[in-house]
Protein backbone atom coordinates (compact mmCIF):
# COMPACT_ATOMS: atom_id res chain seq x y z
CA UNK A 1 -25.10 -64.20 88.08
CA UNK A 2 -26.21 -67.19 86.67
CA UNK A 3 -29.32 -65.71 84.93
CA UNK A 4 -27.04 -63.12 83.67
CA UNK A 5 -24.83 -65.65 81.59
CA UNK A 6 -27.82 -68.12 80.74
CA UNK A 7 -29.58 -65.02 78.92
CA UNK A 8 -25.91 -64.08 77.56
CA UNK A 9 -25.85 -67.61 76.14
CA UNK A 10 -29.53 -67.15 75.16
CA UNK A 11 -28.62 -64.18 72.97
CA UNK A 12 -25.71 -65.76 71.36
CA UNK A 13 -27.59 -68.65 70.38
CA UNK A 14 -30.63 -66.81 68.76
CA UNK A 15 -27.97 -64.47 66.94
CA UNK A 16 -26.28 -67.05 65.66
CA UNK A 17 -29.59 -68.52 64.80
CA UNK A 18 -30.58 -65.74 62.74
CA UNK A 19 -27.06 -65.64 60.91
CA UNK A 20 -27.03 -68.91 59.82
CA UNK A 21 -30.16 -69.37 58.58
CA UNK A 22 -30.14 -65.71 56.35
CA UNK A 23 -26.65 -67.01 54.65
CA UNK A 24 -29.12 -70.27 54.53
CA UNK A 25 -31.45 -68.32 52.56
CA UNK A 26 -28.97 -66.75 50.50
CA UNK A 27 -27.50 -69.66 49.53
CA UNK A 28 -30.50 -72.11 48.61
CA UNK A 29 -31.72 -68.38 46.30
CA UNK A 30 -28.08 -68.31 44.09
CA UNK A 31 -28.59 -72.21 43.64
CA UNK A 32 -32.26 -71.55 42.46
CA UNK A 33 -30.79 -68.66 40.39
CA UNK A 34 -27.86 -70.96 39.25
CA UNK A 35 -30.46 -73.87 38.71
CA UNK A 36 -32.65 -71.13 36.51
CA UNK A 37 -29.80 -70.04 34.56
CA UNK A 38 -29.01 -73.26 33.35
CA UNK A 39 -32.36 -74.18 32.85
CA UNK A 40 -33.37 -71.26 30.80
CA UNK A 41 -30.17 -72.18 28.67
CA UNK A 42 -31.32 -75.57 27.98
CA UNK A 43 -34.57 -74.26 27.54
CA UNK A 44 -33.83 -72.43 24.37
CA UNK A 45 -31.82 -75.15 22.74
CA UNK A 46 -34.63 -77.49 23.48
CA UNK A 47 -36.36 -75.13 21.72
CA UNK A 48 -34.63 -74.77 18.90
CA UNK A 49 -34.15 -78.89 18.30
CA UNK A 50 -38.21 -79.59 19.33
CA UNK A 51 -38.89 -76.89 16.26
CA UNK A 52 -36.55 -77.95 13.63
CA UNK A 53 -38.38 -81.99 14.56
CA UNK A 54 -41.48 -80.30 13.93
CA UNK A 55 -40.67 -78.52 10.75
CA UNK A 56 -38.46 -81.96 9.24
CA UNK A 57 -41.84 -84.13 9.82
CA UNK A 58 -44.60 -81.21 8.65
CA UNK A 59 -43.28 -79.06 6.16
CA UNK A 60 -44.33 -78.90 2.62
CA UNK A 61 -43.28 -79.69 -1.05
CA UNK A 62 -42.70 -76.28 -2.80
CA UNK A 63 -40.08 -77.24 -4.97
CA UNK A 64 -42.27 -76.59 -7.83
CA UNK A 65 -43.51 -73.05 -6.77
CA UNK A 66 -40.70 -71.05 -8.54
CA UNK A 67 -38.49 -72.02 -11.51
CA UNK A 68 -40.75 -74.60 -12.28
CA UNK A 69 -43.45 -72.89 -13.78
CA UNK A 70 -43.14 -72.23 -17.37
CA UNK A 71 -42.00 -68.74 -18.93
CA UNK A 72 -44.36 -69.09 -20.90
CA UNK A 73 -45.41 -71.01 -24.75
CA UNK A 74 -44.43 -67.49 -26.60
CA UNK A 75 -41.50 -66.82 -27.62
CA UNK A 76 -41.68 -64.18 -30.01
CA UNK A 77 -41.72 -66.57 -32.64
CA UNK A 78 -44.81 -64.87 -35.33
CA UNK A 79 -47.88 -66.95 -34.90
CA UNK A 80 -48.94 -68.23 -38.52
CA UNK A 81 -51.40 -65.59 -39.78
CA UNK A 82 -54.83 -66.33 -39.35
CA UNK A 83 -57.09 -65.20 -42.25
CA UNK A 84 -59.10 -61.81 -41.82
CA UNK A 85 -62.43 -61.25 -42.92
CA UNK A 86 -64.71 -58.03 -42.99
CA UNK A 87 -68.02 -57.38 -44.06
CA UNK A 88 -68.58 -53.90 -44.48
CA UNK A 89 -72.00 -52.49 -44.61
CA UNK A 90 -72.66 -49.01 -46.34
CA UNK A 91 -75.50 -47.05 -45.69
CA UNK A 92 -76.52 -45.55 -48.78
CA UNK A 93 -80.26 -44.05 -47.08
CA UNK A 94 -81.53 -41.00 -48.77
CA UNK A 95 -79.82 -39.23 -45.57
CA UNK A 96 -76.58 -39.85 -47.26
CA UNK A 97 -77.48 -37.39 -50.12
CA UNK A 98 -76.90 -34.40 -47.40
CA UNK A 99 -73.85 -33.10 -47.60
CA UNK A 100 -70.82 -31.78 -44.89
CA UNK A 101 -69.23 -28.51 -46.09
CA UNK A 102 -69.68 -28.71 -50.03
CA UNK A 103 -69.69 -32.57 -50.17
CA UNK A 104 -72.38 -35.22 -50.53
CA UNK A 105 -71.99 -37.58 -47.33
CA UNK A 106 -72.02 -40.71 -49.77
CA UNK A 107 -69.25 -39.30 -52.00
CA UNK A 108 -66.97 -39.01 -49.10
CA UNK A 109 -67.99 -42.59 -47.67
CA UNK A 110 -67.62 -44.02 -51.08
CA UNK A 111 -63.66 -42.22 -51.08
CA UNK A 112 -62.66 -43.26 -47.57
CA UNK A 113 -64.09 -46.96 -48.67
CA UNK A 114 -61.98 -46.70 -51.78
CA UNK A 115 -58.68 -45.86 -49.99
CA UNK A 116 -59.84 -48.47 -47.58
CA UNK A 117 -59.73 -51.13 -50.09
CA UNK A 118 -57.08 -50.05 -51.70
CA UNK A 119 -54.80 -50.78 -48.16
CA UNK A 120 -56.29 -54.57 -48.24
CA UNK A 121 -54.62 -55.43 -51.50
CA UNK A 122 -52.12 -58.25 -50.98
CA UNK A 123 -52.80 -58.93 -47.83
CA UNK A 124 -54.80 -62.04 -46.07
CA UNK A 125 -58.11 -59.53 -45.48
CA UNK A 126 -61.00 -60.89 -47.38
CA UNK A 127 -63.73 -58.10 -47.72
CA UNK A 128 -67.19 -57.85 -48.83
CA UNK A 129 -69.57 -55.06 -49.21
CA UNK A 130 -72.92 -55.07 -48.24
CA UNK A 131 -75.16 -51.96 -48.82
CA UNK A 132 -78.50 -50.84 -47.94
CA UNK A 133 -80.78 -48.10 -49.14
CA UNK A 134 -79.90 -47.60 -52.48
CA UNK A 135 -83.19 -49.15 -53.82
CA UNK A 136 -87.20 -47.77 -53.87
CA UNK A 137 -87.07 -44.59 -52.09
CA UNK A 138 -87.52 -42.52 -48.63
CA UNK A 139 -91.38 -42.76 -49.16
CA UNK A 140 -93.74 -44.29 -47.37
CA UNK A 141 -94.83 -46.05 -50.56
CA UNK A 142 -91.56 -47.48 -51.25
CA UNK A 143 -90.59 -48.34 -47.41
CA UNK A 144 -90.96 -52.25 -48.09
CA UNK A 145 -89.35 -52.41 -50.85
CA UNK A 146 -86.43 -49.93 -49.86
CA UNK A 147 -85.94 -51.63 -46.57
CA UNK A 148 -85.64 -55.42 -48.29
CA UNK A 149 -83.18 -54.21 -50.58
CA UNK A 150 -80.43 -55.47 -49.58
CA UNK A 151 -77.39 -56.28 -51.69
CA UNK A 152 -74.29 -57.87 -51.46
CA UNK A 153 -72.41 -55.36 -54.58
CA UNK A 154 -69.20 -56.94 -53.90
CA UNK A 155 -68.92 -60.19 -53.48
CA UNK A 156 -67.15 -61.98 -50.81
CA UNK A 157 -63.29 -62.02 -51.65
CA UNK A 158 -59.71 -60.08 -51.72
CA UNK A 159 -59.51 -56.72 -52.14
CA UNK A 160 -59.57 -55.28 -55.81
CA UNK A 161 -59.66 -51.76 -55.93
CA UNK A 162 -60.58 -51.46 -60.00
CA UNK A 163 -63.71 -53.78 -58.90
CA UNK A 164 -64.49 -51.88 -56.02
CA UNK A 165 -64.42 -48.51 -57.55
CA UNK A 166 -67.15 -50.00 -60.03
CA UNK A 167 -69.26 -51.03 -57.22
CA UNK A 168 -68.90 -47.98 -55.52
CA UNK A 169 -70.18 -45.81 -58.99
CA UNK A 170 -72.83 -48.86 -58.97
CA UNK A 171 -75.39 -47.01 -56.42
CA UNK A 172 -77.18 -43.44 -55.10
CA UNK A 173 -78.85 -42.56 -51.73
CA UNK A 174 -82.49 -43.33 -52.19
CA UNK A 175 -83.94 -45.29 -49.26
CA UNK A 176 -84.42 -45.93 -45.97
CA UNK A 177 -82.14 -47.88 -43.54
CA UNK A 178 -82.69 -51.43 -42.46
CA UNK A 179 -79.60 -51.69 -40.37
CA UNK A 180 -80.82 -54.75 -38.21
CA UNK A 181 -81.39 -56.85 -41.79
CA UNK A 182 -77.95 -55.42 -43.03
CA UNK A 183 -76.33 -57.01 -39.71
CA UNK A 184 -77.78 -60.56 -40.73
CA UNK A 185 -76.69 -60.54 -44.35
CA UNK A 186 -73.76 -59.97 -42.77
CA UNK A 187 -74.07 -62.83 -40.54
CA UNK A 188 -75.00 -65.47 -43.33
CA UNK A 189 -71.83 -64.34 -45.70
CA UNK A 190 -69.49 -64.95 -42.53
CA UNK A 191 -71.24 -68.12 -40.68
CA UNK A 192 -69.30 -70.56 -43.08
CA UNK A 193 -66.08 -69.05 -41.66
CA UNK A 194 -66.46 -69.52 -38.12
CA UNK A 195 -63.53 -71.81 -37.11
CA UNK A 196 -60.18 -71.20 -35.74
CA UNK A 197 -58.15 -69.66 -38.67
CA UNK A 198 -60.22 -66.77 -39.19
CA UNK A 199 -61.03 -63.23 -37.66
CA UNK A 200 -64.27 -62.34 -38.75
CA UNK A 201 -64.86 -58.35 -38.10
CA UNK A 202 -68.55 -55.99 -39.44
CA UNK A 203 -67.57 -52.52 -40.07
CA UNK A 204 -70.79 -50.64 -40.22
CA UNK A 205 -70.88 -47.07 -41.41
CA UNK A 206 -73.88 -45.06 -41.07
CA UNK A 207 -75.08 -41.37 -40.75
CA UNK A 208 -78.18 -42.44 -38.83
CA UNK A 209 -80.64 -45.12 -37.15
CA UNK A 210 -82.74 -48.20 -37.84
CA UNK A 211 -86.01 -46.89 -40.05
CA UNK A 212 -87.31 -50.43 -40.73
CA UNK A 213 -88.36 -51.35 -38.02
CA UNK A 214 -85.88 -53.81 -37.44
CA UNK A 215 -83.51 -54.35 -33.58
CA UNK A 216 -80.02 -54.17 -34.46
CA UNK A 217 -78.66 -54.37 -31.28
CA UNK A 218 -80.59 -57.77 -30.93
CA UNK A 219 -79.13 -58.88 -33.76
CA UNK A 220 -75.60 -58.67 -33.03
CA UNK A 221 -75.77 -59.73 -29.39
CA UNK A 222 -77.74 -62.71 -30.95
CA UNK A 223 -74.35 -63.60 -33.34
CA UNK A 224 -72.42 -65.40 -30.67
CA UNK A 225 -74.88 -67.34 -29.48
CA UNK A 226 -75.88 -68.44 -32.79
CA UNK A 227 -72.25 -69.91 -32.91
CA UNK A 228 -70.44 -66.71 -34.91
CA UNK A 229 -67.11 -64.91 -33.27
CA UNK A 230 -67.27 -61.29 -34.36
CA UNK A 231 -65.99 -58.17 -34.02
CA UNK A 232 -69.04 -55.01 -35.22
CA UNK A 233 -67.19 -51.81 -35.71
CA UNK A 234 -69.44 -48.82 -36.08
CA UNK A 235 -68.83 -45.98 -37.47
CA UNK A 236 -71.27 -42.77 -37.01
CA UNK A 237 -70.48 -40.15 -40.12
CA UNK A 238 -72.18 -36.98 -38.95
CA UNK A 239 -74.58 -38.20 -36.66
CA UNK A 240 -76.91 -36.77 -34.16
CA UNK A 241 -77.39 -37.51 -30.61
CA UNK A 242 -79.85 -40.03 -31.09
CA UNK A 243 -78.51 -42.53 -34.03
CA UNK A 244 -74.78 -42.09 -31.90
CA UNK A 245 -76.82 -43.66 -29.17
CA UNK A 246 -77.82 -46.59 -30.97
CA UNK A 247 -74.47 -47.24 -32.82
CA UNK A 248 -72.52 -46.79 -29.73
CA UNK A 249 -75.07 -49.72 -28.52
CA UNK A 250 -74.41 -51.83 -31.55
CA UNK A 251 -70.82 -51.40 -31.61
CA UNK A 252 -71.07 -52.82 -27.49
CA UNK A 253 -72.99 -55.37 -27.72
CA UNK A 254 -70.89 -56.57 -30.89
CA UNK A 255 -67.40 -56.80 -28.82
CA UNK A 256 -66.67 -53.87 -31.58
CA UNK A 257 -65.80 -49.82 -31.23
CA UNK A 258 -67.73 -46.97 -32.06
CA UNK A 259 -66.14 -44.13 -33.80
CA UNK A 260 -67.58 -40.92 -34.44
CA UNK A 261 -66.59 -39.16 -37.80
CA UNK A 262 -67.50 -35.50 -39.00
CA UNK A 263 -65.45 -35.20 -41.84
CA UNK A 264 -63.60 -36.79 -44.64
CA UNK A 265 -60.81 -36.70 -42.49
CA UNK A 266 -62.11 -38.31 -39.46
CA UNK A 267 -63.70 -41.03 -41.77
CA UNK A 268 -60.45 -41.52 -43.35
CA UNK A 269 -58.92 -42.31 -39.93
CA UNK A 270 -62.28 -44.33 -38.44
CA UNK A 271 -61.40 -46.81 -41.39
CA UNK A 272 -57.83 -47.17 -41.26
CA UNK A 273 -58.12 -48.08 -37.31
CA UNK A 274 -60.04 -51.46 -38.63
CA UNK A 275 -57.16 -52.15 -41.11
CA UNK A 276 -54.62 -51.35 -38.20
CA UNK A 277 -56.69 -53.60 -36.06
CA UNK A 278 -57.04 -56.43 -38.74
CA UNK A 279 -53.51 -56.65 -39.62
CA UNK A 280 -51.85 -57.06 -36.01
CA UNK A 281 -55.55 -58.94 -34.52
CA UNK A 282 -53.90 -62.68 -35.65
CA UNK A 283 -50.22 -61.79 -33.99
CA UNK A 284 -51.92 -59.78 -31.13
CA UNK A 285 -54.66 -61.97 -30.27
CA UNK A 286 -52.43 -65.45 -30.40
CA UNK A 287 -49.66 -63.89 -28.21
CA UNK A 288 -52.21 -62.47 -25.69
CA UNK A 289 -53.64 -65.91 -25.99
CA UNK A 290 -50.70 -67.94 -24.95
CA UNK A 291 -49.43 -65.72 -22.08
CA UNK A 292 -53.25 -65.67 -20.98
CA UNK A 293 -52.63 -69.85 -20.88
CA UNK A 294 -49.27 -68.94 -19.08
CA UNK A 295 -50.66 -66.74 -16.23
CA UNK A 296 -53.76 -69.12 -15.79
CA UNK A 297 -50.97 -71.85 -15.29
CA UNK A 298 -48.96 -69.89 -13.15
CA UNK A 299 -51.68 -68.74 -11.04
CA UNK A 300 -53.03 -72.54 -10.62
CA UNK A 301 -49.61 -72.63 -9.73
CA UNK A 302 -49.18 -70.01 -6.92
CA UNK A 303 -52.77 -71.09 -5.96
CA UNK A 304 -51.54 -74.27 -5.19
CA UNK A 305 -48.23 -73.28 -3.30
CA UNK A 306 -50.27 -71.19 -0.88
CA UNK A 307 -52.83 -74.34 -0.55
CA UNK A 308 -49.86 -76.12 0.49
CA UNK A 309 -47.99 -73.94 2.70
CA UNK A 310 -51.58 -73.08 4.37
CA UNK A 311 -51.41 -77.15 5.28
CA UNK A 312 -48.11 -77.16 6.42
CA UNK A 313 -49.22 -74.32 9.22
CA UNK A 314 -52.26 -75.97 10.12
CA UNK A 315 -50.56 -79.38 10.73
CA UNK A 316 -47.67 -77.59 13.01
CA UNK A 317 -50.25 -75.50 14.83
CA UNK A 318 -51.95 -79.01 15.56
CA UNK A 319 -48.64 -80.79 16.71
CA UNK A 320 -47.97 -77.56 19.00
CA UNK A 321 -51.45 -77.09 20.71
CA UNK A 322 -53.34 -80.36 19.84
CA UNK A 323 -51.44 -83.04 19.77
CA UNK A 324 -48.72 -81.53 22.77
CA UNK A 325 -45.61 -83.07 20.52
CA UNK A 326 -43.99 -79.69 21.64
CA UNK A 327 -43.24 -79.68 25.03
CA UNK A 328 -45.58 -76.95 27.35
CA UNK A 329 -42.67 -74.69 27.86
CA UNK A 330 -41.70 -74.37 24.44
CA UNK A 331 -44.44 -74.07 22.50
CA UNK A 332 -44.97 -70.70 22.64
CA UNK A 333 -41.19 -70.15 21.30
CA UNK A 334 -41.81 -72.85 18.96
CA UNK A 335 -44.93 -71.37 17.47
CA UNK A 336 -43.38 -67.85 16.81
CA UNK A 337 -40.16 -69.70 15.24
CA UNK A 338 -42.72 -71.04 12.94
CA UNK A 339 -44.58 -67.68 12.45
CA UNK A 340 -41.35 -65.96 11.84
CA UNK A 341 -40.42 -68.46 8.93
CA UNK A 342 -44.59 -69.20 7.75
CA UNK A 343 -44.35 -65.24 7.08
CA UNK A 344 -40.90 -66.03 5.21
CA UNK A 345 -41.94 -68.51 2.86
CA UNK A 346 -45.36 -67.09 2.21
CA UNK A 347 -43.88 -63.33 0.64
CA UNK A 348 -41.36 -65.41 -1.29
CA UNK A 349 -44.15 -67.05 -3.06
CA UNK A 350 -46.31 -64.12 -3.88
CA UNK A 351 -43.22 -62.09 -4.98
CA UNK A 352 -42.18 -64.99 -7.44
CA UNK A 353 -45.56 -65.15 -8.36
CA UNK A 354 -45.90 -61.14 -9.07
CA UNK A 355 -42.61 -61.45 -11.07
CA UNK A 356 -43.91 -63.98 -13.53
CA UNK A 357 -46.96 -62.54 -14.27
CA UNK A 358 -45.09 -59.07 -14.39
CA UNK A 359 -42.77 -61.19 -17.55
CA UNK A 360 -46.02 -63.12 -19.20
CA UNK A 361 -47.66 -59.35 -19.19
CA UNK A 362 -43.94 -57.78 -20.80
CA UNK A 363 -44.60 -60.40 -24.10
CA UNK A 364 -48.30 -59.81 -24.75
């Protein structure tokens, strides 16, 4: 009987055991959850506070990176006009005798050339004809002394139209074509304007190619280095597919355009492109000039903005990882605040960037 109530007592005892130490259990698990809770609560505010330290102490100067930079020099205020200057060289080869339709070649040149002139009086465009061919003849006798002559008929100066029409009636197509030598006269009459109120242009029109042995497209790719700022227009009057060739190269390699003409028409319009281009170059070129100063500053600008916010993640990435002045637990939070706001700052930059050079582009 007494074993019977020991084990009774035995079983009680183990039961109760059992009970109290699973509500143990339970309880010591809600305090760790409680414990958590809290700590996961303080965790994030830490958080928060250890990143805003961080940023306070690291982050860079970019109150210069918007409104700061300048809208630019230009205002639409007109530039004082520069002074224009064109040499234009006329082929008058024996080639020039051929006709298109019912018309000599050098009778329509010397027309369009007229009209051309005509345009230029009383404005700022000083002009000057040079042209070639007109003396000896297409012989191979004559060659030397066809391919030297080389004349300036109308002087360096405004535009007259009763003097040019007598310079025009002055020569014939006789000769052969020393376009290279042309080129340099053309060089030497413009070398004593070379400075920073002129626009110095070469409109060459021609029905064919060099004969004199001479390299034009040396020549003009030689004028800039020799310390002359040019523009060499060319203009091919019923050309074939070689002498096209060689203007085209002529006109490119003298920061010009080549334009192809077939007819009186299409030679009328060749030359009035170079008095359109003459007449807006000085107002053009300055305004394109002064924005081009504007986005260059700008871009220094954004250039430098990035530089700096670059820094600014470099030295937080270093106080997170390196230097531990974030806390283990939070640095991972930290780092993707900083990510979140890195990404932030660094599209607001390039989109006030974009927008200014979008405006500096709007006034050229």
């Amino acid at each position: 009987m007494k074993k019977i109530v020991l084990i009774i007592f035995i079983i009680i005892v183990v039961v109760f055991a059992f009970v109290l130490m699973t509500n143990s259990q339970d309880s010591v698990k809600d305090a760790i959850n409680d414990i958590a809770g809290s700590d996961t609560r303080v965790f994030s505010k830490t958080c928060i506070n250890e990143f805003n330290e961080l940023y306070a102490v690291n982050k860079a100067d970019l109150t210069q990176c918007s409104s700061a930079i300048r809208a630019g020099s230009f205002a639409g205020t007109e530039p004082t006009p520069k002074e224009n200057n064109v040499v234009l060289i006329f082929d008058a080869s024996g080639s020039m005798a051929g006709k298109v339709g019912d018309e000599r070649k050098i009778d329509m040149a010397k027309k369009a050339v007229e009209d051309f002139v005509a345009q230029l009086s009383g404005t700022n465009i000083q002009v000057s004809v040079v042209v070639y061919g007109h003396k000896g003849d297409n012989t191979d006798a004559n060659k030397k002394a066809s391919c030297a002559g080389i004349e300036e008929l109308y002087t360096f100066g405004s535009a007259d139209g009763a003097k040019m029409e007598r310079t025009l009636k002055s020569f014939e197509p006789t000769g052969w074509t020393p376009i290279a030598d042309a080129l340099e006269k053309a060089y030497a009459i413009l070398k004593p304007y070379n400075t920073d109120t002129y626009n110095n242009s070469i409109v060459l029109i021609s029905d064919g190619i060099e004969t004199c042995d001479g390299d034009p497209v040396a020549v003009v790719q030689s004028m800039e280095e020799r310390g002359l700022s040019v523009t060499a227009n060319v203009i091919g009057f019923d050309v074939d597919d070689e002498a096209a060739e060689q203007l085209n190269a002529i006109a490119e390699n003298g920061n010009g355009s080549y334009f192809s003409a077939a007819s009186q028409s299409e030679l009328d319009f060749a030359l009035q492109k170079q008095i359109d281009f003459m007449k807006k170059f000085d107002y053009r070129m300055q305004r394109v000039s002064e924005n081009l100063q504007d986005i260059n500053s700008a871009t220094e600008l954004h250039f430098g903005c990035v530089k700096a916010i670059e820094v600014e993640r470099a030295k937080i990435l270093l106080d997170i990882y390196a230097d531990e002045r974030v806390t283990k637990e939070c640095a991972e939070q930290v780092d993707a605040m900083y990510s979140e706001k890195y990404e932030e700052v660094q599209q607001s930059l390039w989109n006030s960037f974009n927008a200014m050079v979008k405006d500096f582009k709007q006034k050229s």
